[in-house]
C-alpha atoms as a PDB file:
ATOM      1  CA  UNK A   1      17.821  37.788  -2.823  1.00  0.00           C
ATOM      2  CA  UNK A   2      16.443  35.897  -5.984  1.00  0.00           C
ATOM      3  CA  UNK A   3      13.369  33.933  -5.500  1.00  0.00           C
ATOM      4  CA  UNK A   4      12.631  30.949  -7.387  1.00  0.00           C
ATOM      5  CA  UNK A   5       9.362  29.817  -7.282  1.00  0.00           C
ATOM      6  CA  UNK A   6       8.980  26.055  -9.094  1.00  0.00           C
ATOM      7  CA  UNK A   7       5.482  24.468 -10.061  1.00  0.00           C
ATOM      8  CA  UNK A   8       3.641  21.881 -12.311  1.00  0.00           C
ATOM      9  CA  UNK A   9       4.667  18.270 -10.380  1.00  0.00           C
ATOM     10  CA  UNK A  10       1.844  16.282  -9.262  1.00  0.00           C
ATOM     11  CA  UNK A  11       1.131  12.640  -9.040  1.00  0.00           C
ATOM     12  CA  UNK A  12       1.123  10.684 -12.545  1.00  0.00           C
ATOM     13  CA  UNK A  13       1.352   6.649 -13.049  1.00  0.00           C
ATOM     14  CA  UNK A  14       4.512   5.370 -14.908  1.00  0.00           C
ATOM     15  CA  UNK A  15       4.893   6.631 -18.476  1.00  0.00           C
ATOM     16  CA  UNK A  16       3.444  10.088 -18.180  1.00  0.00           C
ATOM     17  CA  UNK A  17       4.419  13.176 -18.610  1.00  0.00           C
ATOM     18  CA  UNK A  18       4.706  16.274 -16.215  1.00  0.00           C
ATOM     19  CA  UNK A  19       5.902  20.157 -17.086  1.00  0.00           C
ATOM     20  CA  UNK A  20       7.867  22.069 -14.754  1.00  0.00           C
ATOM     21  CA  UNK A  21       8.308  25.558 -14.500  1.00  0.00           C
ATOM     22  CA  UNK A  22      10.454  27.975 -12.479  1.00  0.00           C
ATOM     23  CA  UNK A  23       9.911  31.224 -12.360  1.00  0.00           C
ATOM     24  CA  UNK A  24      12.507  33.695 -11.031  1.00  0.00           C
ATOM     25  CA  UNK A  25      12.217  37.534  -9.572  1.00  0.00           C
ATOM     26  CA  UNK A  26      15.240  38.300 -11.568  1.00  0.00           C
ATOM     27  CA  UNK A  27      16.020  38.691 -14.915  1.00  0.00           C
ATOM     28  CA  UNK A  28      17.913  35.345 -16.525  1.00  0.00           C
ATOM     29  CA  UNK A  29      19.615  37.264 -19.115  1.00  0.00           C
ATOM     30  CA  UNK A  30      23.528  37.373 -18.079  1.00  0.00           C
ATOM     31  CA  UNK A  31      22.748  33.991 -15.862  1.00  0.00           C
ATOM     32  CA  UNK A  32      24.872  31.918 -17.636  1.00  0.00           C
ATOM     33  CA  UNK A  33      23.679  28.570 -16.507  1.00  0.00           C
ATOM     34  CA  UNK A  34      20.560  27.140 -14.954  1.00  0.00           C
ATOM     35  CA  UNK A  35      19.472  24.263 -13.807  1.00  0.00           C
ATOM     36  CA  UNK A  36      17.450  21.413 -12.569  1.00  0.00           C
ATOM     37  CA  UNK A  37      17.884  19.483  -9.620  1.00  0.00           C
ATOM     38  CA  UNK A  38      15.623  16.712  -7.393  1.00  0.00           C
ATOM     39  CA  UNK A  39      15.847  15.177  -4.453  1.00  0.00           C
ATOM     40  CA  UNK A  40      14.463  11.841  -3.397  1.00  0.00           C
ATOM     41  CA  UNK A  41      13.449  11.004  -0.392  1.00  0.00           C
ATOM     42  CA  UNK A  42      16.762  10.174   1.670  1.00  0.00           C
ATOM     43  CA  UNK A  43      18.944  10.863  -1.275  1.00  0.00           C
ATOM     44  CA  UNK A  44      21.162  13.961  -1.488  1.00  0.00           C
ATOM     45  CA  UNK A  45      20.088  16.768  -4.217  1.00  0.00           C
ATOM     46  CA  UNK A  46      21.472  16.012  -7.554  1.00  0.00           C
ATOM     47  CA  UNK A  47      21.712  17.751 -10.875  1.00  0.00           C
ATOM     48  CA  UNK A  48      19.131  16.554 -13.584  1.00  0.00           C
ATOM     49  CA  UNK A  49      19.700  18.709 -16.393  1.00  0.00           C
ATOM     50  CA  UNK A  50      21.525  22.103 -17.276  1.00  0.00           C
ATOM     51  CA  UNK A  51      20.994  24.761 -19.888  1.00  0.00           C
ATOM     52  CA  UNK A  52      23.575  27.498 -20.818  1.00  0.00           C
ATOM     53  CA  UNK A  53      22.854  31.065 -22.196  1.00  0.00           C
ATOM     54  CA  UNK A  54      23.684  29.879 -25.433  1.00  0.00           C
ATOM     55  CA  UNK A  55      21.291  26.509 -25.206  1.00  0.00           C
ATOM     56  CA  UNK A  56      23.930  24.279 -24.240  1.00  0.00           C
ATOM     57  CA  UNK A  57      22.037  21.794 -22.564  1.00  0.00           C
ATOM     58  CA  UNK A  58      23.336  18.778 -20.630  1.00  0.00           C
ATOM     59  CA  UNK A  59      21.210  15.882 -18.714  1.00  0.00           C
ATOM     60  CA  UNK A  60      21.775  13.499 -16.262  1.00  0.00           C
ATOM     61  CA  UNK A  61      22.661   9.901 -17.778  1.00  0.00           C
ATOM     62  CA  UNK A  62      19.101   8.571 -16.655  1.00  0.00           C
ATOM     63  CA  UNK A  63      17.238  11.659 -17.987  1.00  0.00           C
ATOM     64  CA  UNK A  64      18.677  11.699 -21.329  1.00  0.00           C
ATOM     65  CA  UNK A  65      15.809  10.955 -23.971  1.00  0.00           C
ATOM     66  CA  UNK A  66      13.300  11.344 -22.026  1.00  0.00           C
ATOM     67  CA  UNK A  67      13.546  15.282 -19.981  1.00  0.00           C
ATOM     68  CA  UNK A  68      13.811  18.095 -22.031  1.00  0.00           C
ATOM     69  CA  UNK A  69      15.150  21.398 -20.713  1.00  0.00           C
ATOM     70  CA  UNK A  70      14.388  25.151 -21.986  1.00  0.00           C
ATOM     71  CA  UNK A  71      14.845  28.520 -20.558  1.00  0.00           C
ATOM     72  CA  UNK A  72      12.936  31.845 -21.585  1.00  0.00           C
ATOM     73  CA  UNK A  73      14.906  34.846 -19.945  1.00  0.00           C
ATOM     74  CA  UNK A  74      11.943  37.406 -20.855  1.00  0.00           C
ATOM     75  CA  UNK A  75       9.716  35.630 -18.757  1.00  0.00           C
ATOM     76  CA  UNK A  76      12.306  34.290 -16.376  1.00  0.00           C
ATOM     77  CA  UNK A  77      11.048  31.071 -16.500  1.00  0.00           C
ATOM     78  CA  UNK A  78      12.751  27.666 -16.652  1.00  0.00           C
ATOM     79  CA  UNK A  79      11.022  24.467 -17.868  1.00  0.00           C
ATOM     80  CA  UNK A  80      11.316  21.166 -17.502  1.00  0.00           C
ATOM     81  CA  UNK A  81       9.104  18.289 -19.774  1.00  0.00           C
ATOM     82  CA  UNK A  82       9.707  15.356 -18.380  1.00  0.00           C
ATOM     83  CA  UNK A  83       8.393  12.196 -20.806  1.00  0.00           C
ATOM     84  CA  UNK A  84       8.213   8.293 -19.811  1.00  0.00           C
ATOM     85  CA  UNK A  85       8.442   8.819 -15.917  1.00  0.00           C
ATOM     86  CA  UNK A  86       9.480   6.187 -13.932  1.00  0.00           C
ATOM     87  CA  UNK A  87       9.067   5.503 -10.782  1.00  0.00           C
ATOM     88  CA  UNK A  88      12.484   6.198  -9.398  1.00  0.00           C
ATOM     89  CA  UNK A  89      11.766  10.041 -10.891  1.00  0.00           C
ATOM     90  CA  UNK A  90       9.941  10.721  -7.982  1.00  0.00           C
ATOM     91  CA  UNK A  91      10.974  13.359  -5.944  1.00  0.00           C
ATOM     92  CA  UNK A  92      11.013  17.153  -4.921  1.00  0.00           C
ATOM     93  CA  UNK A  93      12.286  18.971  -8.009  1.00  0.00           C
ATOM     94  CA  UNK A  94      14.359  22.222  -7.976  1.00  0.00           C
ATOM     95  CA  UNK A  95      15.792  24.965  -9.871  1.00  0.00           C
ATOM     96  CA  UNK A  96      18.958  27.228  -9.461  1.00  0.00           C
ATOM     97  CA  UNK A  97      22.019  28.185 -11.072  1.00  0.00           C
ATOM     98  CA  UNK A  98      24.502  25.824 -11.943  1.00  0.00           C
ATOM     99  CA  UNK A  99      26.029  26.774  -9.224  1.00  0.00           C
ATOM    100  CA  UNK A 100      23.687  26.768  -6.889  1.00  0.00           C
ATOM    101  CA  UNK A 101      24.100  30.396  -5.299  1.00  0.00           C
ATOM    102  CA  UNK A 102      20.583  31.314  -5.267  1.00  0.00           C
ATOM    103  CA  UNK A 103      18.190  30.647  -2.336  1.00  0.00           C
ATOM    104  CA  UNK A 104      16.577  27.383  -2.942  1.00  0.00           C
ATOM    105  CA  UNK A 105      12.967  27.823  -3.316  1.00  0.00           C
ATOM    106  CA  UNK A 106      10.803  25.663  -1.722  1.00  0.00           C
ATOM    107  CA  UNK A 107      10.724  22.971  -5.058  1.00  0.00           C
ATOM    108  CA  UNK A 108       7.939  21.091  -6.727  1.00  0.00           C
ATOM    109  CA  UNK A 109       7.111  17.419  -5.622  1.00  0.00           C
ATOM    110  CA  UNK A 110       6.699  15.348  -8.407  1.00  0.00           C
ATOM    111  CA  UNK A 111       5.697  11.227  -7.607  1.00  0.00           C
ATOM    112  CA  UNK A 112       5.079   8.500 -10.005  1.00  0.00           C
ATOM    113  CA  UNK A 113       3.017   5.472  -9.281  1.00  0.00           C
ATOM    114  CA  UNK A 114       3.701   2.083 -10.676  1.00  0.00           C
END
């Protein structure tokens, strides 16, 4: 089983800035898509951002401009910078595959105060 271990949330006001990580016990190289996910507090899990092999990246309407996404499969790590939080970003933030078939680690809350 693949472990994914996610850090780096914490509590920041409106407008700041957090870095996620994920780190991974396997190797990313051959993975050909991960991905970030959250989920709020009653809401289901949804997909904020996606990065292919290649560095195709795609984000979720309301993350565009302000979340970046990167990937470095030597250190199996994923990364998340989010920018200009809002509120409504808060949540318990997660990493898998783009299809989801790894065992969801245990995420990385993230809440921003107005």
């Amino acid at each position: 089983q693949v472990q994914l271990v996610e850090s780096g949330g914490g509590l920041v006001q409106a407008g700041g800035s957090l870095r996620l990580s994920c780190a991974a016990s396997r190797s990313l190289f051959g993975v050909t898509t991960m991905a970030w996910y959250r989920q709020a507090p009653g809401e289901q899990r949804e997909l904020v951002a996606s990065i292919t092999s290649r560095s195709n990246i795609q984000y979720a309407d309301s993350m565009k401009g302000r979340f970046t996404i990167s990937r470095d499969n030597s250190k199996r790590e994923l990364y998340l910078q989010m920018n200009r939080l809002k509120p409504e970003d808060t949540a318990v933030y997660y990493c898998n595959t783009n299809y989801a078939n790894w065992v969801w680690g245990q995420g990385t809350q993230v809440t921003v105060s107005s």
